[in-house]
C-alpha atoms as a PDB file:
ATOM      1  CA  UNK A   1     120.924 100.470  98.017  1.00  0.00           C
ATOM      2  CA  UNK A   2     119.331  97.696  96.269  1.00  0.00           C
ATOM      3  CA  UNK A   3     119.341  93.777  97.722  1.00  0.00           C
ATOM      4  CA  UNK A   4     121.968  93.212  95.148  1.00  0.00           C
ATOM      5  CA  UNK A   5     123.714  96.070  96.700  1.00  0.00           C
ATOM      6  CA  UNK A   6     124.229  97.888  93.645  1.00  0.00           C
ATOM      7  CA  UNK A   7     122.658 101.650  93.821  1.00  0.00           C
ATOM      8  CA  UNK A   8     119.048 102.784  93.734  1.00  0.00           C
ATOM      9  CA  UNK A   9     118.285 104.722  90.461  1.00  0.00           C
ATOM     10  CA  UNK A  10     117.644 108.144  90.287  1.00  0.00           C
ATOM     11  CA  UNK A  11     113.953 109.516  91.152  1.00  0.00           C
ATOM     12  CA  UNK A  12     113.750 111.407  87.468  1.00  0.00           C
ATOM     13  CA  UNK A  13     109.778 110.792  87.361  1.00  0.00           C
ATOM     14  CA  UNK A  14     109.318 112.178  90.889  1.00  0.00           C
ATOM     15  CA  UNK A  15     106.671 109.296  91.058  1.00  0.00           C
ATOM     16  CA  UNK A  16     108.954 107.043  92.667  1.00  0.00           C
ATOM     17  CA  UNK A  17     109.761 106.957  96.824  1.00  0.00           C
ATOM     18  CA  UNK A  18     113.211 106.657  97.679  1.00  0.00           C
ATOM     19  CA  UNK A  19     113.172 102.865  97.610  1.00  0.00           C
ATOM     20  CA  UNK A  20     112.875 103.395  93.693  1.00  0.00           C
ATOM     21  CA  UNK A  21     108.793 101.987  94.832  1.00  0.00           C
ATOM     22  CA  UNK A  22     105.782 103.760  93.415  1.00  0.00           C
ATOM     23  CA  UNK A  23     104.102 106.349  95.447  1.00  0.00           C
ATOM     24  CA  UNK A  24     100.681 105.246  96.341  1.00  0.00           C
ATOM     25  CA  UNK A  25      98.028 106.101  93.725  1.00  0.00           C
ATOM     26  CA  UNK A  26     100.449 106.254  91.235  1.00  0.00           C
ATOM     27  CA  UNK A  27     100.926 103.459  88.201  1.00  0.00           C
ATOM     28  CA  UNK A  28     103.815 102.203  86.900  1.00  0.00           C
ATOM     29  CA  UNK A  29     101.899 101.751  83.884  1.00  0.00           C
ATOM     30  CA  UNK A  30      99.809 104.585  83.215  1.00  0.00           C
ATOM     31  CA  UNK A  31      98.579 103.010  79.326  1.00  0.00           C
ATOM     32  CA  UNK A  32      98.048  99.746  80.754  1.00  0.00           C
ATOM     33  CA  UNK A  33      94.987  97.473  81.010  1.00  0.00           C
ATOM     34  CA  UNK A  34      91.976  99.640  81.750  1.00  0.00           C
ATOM     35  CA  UNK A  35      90.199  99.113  85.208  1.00  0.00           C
ATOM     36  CA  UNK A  36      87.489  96.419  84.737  1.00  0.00           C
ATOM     37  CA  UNK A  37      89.199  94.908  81.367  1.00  0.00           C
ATOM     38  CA  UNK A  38      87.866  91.767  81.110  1.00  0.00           C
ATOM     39  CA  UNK A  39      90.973  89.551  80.575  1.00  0.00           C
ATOM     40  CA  UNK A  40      91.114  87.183  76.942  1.00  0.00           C
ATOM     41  CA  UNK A  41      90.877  84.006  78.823  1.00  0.00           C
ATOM     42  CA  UNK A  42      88.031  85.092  80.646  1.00  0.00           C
ATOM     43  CA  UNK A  43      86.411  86.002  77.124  1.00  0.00           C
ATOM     44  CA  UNK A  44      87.318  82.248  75.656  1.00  0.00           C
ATOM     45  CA  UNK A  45      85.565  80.954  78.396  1.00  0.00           C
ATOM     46  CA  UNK A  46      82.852  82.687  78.063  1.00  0.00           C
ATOM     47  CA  UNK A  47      82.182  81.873  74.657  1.00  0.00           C
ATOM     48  CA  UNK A  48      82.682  78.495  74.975  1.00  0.00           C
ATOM     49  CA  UNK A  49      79.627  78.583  77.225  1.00  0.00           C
ATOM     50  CA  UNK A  50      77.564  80.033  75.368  1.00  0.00           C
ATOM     51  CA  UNK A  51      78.649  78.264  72.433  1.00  0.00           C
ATOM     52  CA  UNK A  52      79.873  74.290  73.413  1.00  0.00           C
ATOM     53  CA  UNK A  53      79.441  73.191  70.008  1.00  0.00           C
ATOM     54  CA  UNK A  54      82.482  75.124  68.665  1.00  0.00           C
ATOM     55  CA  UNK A  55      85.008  73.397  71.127  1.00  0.00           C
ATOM     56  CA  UNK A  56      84.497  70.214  69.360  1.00  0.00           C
ATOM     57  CA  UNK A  57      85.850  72.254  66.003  1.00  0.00           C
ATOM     58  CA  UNK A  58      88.339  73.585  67.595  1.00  0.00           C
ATOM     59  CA  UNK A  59      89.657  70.684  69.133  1.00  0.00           C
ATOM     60  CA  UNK A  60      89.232  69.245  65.713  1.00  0.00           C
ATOM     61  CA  UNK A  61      91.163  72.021  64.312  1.00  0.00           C
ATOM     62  CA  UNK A  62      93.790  71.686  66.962  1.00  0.00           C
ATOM     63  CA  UNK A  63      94.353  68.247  66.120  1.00  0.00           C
ATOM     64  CA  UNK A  64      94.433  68.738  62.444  1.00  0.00           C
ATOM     65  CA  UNK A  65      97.319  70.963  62.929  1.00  0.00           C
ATOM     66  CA  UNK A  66      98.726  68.633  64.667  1.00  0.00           C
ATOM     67  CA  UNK A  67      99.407  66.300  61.332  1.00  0.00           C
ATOM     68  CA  UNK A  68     100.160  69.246  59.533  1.00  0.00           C
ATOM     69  CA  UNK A  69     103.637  68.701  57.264  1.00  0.00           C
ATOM     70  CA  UNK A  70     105.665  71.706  58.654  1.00  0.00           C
ATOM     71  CA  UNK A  71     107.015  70.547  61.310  1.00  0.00           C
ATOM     72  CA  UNK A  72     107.160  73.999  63.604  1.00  0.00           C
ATOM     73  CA  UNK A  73     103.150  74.163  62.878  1.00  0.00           C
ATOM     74  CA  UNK A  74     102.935  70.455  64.017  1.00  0.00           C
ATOM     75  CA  UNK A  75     105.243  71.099  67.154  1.00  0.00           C
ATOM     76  CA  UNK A  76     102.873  74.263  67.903  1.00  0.00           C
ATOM     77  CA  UNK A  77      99.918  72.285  67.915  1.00  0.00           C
ATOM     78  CA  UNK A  78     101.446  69.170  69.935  1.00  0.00           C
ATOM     79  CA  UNK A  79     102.724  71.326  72.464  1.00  0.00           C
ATOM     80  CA  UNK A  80      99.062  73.054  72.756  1.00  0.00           C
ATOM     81  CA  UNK A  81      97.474  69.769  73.306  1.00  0.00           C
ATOM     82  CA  UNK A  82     100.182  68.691  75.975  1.00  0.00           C
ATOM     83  CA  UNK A  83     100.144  71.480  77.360  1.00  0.00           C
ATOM     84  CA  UNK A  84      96.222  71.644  77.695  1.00  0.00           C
ATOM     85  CA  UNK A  85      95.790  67.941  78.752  1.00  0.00           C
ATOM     86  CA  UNK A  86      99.228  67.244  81.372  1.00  0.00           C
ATOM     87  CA  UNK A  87     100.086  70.728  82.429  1.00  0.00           C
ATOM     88  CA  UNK A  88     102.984  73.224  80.990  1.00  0.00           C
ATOM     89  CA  UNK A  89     105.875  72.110  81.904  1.00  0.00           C
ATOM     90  CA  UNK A  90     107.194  73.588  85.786  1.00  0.00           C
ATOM     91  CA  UNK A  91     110.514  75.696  85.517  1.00  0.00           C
ATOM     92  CA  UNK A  92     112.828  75.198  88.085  1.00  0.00           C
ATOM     93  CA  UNK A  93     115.288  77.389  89.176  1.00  0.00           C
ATOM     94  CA  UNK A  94     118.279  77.083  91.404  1.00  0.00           C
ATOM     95  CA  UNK A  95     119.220  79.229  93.927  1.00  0.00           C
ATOM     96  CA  UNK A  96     122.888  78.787  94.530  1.00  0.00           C
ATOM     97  CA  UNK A  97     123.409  81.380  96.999  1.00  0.00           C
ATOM     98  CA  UNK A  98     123.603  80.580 100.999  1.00  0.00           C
ATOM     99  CA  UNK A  99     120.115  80.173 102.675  1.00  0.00           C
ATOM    100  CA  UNK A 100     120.989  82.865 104.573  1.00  0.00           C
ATOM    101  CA  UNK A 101     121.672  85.407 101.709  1.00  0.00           C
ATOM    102  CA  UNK A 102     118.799  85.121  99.794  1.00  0.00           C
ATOM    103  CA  UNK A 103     115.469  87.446 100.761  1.00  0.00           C
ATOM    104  CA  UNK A 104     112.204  86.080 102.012  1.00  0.00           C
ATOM    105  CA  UNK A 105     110.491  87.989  98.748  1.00  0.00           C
ATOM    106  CA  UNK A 106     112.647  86.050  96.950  1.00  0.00           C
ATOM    107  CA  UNK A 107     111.376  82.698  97.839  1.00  0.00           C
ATOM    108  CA  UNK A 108     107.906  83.832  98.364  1.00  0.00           C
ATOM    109  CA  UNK A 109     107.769  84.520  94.830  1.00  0.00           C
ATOM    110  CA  UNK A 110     109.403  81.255  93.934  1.00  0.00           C
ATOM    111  CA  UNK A 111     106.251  79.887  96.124  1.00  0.00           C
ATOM    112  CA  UNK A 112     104.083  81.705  94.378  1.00  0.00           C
ATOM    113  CA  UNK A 113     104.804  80.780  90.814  1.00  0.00           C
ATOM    114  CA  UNK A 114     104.955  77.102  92.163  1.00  0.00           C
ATOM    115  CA  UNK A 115     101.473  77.865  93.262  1.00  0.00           C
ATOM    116  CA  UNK A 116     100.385  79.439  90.583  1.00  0.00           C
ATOM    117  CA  UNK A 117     100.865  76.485  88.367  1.00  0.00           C
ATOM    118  CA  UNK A 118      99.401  74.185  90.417  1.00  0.00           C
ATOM    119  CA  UNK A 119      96.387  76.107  90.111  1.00  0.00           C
ATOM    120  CA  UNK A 120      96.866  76.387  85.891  1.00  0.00           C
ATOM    121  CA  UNK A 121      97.859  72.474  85.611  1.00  0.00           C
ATOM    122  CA  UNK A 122      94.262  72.158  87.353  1.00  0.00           C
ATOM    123  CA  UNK A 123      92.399  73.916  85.115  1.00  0.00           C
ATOM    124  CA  UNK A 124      91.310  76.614  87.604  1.00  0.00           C
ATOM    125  CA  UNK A 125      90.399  79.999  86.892  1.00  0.00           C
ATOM    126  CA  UNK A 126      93.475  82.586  88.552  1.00  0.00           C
ATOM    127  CA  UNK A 127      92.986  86.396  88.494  1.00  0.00           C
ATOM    128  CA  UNK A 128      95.615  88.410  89.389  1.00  0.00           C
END
C-alpha cells in the first residue's frame, strides 16, 4: 500500500522490491546520463573561463533580444535576464492536509527544493 493508500503496482520488471523501490544496483534508468557526464552547466562555465571575452557578447546578445519586436522572443529574453540577476521566481505550494497526515519525506523534499533555490538564486554551483 502506497502513502496515498491506493495499491502498490505490480513487480512486472522483477527489478523492483515489494515497496515498488529499486533493488540495489539496479537503475531506474538504464539509458540515462552516463557515469562521469559532465553536466551542460558545468560545460558553460567552463567556457566562460577560458573564454571571458564572449560573456560580454552574449550578454549583448541577450539584451538585444530583449528589444526584439515579437513579443514572446522579448518576454524570453526579459525573463532570462530576471531570472539571472534576482533569482527564478520560488513556487510555493500548499499543503492543505492535517500536520499530522502528511509524511516527513514529504516536507523534507519541500525543504529541499526551498534549499535548493537558495543555493541557485546565489549563484552557487549544486550537483546532484
Amino acid at each position: 500500500m502506497t502513502i496515498d493508500g491506493g495499491a502498490l503496482p505490480e513487480n512486472q520488471d522483477g527489478i523492483r522490491d515489494a515497496l515498488g523501490r529499486f533493488q540495489a544496483g539496479t537503475s531506474g534508468n538504464p539509458g540515462g546520463r552516463p557515469s562521469g557526464a559532465v553536466s551542460l552547466t558545468v560545460l558553460i562555465k567552463r567556457q566562460l573561463r577560458e573564454h571571458p571575452e564572449e560573456a560580454d557578447a552574449i550578454v549583448a546578445r541577450l539584451f538585444g533580444l530583449a528589444r526584439d519586436p515579437d513579443p514572446k522572443v522579448a518576454l524570453a529574453a526579459i525573463r532570462e535576464v530576471l531570472d539571472r540577476v534576482d533569482g527564478k521566481a520560488l513556487v510555493s505550494a500548499e499543503i492543505s492536509s492535517a500536520p499530522s497526515t502528511v509524511s516527513a519525506v514529504a516536507i523534507a523534499c519541500l525543504e529541499a527544493d526551498r534549499m535548493l533555490a537558495e543555493l541557485e538564486a546565489a549563484d552557487l554551483e549544486v550537483t546532484t
